[in-house]
PDB file of N, CA and C in Angstrom:
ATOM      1  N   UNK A   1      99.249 107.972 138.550  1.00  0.00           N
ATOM      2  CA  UNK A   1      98.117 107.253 138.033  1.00  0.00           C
ATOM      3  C   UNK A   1      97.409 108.119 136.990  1.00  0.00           C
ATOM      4  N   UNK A   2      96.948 107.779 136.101  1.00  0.00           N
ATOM      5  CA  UNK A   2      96.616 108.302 135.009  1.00  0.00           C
ATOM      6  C   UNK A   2      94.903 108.150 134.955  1.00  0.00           C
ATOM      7  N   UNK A   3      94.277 109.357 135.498  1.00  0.00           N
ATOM      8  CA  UNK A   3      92.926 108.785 135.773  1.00  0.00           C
ATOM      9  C   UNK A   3      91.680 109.950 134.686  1.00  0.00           C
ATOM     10  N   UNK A   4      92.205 110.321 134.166  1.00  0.00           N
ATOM     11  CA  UNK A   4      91.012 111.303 133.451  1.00  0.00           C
ATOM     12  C   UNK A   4      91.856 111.706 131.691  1.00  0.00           C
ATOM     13  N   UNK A   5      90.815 111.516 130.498  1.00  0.00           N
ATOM     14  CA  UNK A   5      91.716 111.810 129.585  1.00  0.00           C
ATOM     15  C   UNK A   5      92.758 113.292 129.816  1.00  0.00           C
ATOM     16  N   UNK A   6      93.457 113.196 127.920  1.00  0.00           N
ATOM     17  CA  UNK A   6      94.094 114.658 128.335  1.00  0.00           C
ATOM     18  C   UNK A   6      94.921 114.841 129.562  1.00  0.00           C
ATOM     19  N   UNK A   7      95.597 113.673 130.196  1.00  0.00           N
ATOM     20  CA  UNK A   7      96.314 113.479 131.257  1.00  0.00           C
ATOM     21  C   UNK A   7      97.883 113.708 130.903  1.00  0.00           C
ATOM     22  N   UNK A   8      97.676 112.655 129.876  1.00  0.00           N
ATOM     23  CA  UNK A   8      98.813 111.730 129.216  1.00  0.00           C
ATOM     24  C   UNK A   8      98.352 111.175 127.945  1.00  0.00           C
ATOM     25  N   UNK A   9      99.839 112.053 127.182  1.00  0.00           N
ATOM     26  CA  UNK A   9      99.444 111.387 125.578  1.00  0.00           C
ATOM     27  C   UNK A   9     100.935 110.562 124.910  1.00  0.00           C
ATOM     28  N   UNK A  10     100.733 109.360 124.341  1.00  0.00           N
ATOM     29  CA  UNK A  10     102.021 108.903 123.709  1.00  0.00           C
ATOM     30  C   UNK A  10     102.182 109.080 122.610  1.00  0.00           C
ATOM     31  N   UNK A  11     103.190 108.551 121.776  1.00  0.00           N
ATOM     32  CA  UNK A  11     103.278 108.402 120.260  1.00  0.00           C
ATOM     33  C   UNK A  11     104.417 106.920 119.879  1.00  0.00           C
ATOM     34  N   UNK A  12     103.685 107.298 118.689  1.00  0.00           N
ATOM     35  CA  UNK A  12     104.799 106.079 118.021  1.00  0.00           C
ATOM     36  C   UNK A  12     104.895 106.321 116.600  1.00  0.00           C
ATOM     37  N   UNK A  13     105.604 105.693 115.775  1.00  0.00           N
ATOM     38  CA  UNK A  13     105.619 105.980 114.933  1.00  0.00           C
ATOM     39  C   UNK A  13     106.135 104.878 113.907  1.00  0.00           C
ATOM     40  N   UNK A  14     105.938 104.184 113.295  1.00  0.00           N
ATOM     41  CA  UNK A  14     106.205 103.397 111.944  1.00  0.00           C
ATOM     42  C   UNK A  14     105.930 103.506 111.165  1.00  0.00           C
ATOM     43  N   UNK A  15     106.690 102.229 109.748  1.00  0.00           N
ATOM     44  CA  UNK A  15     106.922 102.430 108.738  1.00  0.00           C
ATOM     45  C   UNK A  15     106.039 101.717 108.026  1.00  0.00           C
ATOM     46  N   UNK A  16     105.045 101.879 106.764  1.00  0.00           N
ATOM     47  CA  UNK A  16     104.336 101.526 105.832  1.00  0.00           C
ATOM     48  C   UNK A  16     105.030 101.324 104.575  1.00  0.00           C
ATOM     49  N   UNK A  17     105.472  99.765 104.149  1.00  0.00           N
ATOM     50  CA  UNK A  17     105.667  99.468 102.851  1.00  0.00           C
ATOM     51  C   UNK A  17     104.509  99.839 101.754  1.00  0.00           C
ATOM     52  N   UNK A  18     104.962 100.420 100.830  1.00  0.00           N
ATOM     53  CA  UNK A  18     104.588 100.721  99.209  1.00  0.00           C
ATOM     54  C   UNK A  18     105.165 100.393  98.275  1.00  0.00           C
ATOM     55  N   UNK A  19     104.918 100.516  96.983  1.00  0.00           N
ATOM     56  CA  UNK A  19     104.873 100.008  95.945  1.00  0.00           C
ATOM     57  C   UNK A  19     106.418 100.515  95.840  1.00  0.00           C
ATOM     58  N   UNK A  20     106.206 102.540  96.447  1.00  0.00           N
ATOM     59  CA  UNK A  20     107.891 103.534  95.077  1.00  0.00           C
ATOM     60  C   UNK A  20     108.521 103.576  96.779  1.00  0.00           C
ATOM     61  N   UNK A  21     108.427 102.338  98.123  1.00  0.00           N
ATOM     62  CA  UNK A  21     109.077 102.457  99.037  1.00  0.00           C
ATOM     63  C   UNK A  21     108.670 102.575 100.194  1.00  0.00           C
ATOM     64  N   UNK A  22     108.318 103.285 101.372  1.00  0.00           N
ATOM     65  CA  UNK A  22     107.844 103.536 102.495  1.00  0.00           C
ATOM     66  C   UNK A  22     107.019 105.076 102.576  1.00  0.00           C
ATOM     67  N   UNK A  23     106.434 104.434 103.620  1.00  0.00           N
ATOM     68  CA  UNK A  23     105.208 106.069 104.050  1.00  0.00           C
ATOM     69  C   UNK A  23     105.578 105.545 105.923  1.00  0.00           C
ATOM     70  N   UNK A  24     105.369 106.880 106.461  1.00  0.00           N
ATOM     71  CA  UNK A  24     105.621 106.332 108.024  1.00  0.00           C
ATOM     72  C   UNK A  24     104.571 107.383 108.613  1.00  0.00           C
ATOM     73  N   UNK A  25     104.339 106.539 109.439  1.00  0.00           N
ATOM     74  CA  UNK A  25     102.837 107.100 110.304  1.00  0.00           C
ATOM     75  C   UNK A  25     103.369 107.701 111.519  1.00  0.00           C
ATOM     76  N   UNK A  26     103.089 108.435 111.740  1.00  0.00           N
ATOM     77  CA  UNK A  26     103.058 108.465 113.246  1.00  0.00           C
ATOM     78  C   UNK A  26     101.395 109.004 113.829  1.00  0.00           C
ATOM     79  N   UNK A  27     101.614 108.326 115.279  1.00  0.00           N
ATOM     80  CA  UNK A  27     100.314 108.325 115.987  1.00  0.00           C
ATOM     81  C   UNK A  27     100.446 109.052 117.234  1.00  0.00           C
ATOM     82  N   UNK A  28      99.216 109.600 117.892  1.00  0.00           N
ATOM     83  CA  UNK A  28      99.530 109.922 119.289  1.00  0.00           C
ATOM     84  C   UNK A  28      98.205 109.958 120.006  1.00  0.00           C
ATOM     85  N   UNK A  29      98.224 109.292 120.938  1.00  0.00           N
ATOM     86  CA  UNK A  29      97.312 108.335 121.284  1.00  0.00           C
ATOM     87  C   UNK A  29      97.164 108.604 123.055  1.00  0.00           C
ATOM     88  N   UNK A  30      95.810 109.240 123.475  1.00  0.00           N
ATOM     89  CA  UNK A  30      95.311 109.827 124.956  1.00  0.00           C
ATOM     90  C   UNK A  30      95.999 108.223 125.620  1.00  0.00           C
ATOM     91  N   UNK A  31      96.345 108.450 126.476  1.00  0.00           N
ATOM     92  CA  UNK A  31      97.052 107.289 127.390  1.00  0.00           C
ATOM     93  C   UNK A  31      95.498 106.639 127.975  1.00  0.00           C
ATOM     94  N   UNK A  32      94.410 107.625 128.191  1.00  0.00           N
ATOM     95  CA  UNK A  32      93.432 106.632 129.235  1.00  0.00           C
ATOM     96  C   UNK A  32      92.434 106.484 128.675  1.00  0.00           C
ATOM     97  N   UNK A  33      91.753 107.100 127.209  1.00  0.00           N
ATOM     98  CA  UNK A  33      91.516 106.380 126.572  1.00  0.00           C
ATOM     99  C   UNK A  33      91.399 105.686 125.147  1.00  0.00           C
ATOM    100  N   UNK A  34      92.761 105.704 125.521  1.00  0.00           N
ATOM    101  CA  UNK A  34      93.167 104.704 124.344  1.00  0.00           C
ATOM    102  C   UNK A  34      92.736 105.120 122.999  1.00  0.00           C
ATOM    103  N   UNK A  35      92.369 106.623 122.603  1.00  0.00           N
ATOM    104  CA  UNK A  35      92.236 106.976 121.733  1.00  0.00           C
ATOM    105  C   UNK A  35      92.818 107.937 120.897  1.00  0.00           C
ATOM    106  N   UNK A  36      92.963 108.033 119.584  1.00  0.00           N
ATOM    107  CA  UNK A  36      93.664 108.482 118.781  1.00  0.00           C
ATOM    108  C   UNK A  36      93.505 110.151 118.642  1.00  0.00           C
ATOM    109  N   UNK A  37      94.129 110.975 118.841  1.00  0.00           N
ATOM    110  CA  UNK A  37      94.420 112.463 118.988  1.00  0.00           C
ATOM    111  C   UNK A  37      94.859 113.121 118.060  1.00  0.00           C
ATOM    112  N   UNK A  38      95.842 112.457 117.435  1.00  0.00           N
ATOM    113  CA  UNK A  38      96.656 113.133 115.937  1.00  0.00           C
ATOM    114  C   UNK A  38      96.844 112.141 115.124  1.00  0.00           C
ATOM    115  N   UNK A  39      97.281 111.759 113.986  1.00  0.00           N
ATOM    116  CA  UNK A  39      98.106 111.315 113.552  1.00  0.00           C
ATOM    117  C   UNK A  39      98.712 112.207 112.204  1.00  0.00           C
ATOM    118  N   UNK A  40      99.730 111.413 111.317  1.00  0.00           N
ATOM    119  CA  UNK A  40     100.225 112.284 110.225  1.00  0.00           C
ATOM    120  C   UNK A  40     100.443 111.129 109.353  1.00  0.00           C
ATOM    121  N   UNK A  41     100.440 111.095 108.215  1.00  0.00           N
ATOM    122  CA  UNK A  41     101.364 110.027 107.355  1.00  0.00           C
ATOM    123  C   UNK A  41     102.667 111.011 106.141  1.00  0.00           C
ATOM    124  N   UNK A  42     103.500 110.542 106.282  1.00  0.00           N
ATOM    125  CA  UNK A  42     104.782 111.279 105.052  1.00  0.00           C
ATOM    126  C   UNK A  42     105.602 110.006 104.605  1.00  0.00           C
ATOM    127  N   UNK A  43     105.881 110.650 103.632  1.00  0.00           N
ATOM    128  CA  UNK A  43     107.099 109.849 103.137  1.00  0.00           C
ATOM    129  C   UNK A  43     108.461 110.223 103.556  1.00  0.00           C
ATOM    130  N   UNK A  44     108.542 111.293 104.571  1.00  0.00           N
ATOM    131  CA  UNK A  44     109.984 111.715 105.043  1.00  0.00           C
ATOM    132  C   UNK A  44     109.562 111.337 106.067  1.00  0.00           C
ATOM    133  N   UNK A  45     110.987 111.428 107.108  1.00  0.00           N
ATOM    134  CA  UNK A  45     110.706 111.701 108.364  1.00  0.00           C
ATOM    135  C   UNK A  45     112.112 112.699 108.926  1.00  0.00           C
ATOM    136  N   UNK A  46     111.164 114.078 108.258  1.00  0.00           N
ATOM    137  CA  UNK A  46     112.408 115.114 108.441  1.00  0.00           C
ATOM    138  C   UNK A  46     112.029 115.167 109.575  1.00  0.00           C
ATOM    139  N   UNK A  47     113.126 116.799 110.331  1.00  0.00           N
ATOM    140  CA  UNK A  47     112.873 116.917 112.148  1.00  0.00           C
ATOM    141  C   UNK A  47     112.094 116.873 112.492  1.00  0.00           C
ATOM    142  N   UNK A  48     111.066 117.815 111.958  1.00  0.00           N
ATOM    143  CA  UNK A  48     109.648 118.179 112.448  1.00  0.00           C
ATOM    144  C   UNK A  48     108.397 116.776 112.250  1.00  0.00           C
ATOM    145  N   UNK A  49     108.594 116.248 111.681  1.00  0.00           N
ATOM    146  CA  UNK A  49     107.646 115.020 111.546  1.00  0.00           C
ATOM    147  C   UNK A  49     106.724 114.617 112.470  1.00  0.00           C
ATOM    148  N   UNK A  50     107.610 114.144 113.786  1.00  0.00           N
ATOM    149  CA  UNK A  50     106.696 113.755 114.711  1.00  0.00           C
ATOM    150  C   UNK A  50     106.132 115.011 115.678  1.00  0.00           C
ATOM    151  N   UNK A  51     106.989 116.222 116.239  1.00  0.00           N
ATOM    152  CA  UNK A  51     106.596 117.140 116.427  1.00  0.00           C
ATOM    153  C   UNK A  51     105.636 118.039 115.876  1.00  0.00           C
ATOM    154  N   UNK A  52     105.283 117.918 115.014  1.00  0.00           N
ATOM    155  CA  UNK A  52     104.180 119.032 114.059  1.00  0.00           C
ATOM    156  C   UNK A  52     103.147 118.325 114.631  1.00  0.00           C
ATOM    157  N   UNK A  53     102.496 116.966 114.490  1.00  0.00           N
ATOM    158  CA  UNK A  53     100.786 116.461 114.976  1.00  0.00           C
ATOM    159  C   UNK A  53     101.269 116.178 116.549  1.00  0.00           C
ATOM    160  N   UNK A  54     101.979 116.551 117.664  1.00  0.00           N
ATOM    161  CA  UNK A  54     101.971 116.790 118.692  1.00  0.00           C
ATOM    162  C   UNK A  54     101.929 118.065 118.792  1.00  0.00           C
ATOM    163  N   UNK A  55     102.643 119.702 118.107  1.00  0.00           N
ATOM    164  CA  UNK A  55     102.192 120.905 118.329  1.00  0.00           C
ATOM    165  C   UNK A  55     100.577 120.876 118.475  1.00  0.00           C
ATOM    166  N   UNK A  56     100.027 120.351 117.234  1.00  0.00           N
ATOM    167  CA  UNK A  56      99.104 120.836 116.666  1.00  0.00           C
ATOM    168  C   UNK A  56      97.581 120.171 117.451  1.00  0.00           C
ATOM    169  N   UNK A  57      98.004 118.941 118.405  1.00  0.00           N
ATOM    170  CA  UNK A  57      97.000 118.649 118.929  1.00  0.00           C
ATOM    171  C   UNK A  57      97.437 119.094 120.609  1.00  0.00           C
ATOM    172  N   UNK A  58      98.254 120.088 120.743  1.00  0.00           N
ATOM    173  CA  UNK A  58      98.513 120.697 122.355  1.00  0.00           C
ATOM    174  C   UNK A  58      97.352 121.108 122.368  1.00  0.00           C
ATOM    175  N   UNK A  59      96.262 121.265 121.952  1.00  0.00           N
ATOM    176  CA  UNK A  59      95.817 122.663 122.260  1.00  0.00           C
ATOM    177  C   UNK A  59      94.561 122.296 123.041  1.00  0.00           C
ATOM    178  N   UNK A  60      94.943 121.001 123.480  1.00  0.00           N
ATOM    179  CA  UNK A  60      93.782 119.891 124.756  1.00  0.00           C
ATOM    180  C   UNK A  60      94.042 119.992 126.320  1.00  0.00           C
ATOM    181  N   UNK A  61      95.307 120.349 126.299  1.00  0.00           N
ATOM    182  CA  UNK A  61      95.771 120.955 127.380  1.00  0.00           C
ATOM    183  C   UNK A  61      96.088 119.682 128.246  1.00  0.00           C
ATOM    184  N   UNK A  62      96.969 118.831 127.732  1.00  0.00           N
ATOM    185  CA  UNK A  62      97.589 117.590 127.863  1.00  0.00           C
ATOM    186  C   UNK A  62      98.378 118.124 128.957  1.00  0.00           C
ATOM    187  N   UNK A  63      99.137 117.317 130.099  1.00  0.00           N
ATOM    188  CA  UNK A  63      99.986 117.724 131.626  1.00  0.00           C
ATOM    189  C   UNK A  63     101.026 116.906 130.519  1.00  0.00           C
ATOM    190  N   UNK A  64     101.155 115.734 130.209  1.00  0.00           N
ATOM    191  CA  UNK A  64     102.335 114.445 129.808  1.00  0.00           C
ATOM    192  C   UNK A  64     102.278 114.485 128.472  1.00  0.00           C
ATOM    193  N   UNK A  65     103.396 114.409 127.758  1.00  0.00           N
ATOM    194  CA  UNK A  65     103.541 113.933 126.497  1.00  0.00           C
ATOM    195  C   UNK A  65     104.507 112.555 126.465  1.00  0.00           C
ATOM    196  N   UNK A  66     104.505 112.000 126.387  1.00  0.00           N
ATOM    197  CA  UNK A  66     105.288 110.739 125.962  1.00  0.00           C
ATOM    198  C   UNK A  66     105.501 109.475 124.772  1.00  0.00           C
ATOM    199  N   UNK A  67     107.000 110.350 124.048  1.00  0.00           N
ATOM    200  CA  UNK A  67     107.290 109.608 122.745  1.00  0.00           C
ATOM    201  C   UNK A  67     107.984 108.608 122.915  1.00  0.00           C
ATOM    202  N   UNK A  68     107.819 107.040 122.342  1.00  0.00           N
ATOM    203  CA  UNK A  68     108.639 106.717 122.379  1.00  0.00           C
ATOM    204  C   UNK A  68     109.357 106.315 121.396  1.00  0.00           C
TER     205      UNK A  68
END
């Protein structure tokens, strides 16, 4: 059960049409409340993409990470 923020955090990640092609977001989002923690926007989605705004918002001291 997921009862206090900083419990459990998810992500997701999609794609934004533009004009010269796509931009892709990714989000990551406290599971309890429902609020936004990181996000990033790029026009790649090299390795590190979604991993870099999950390093960078560890530092909440999250137990769960969950991408899907």
């Amino acid at each position: 059960m997921v009862d206090r923020p900083d419990q459990v955090w998810c992500s997701d990640i999609t794609f934004v049409p533009v004009r010269s092609g796509f931009l892709y977001l990714v989000a990551i989002l406290d599971w309890a409340t429902r609020k936004n923690v990181r996000w990033r926007l790029s026009n790649t989605t090299h390795a590190g993409f979604e991993a870099q705004p999950a390093a960078s918002a560890s530092s909440s001291k999250s137990m769960i990470y969950v991408a899907r």
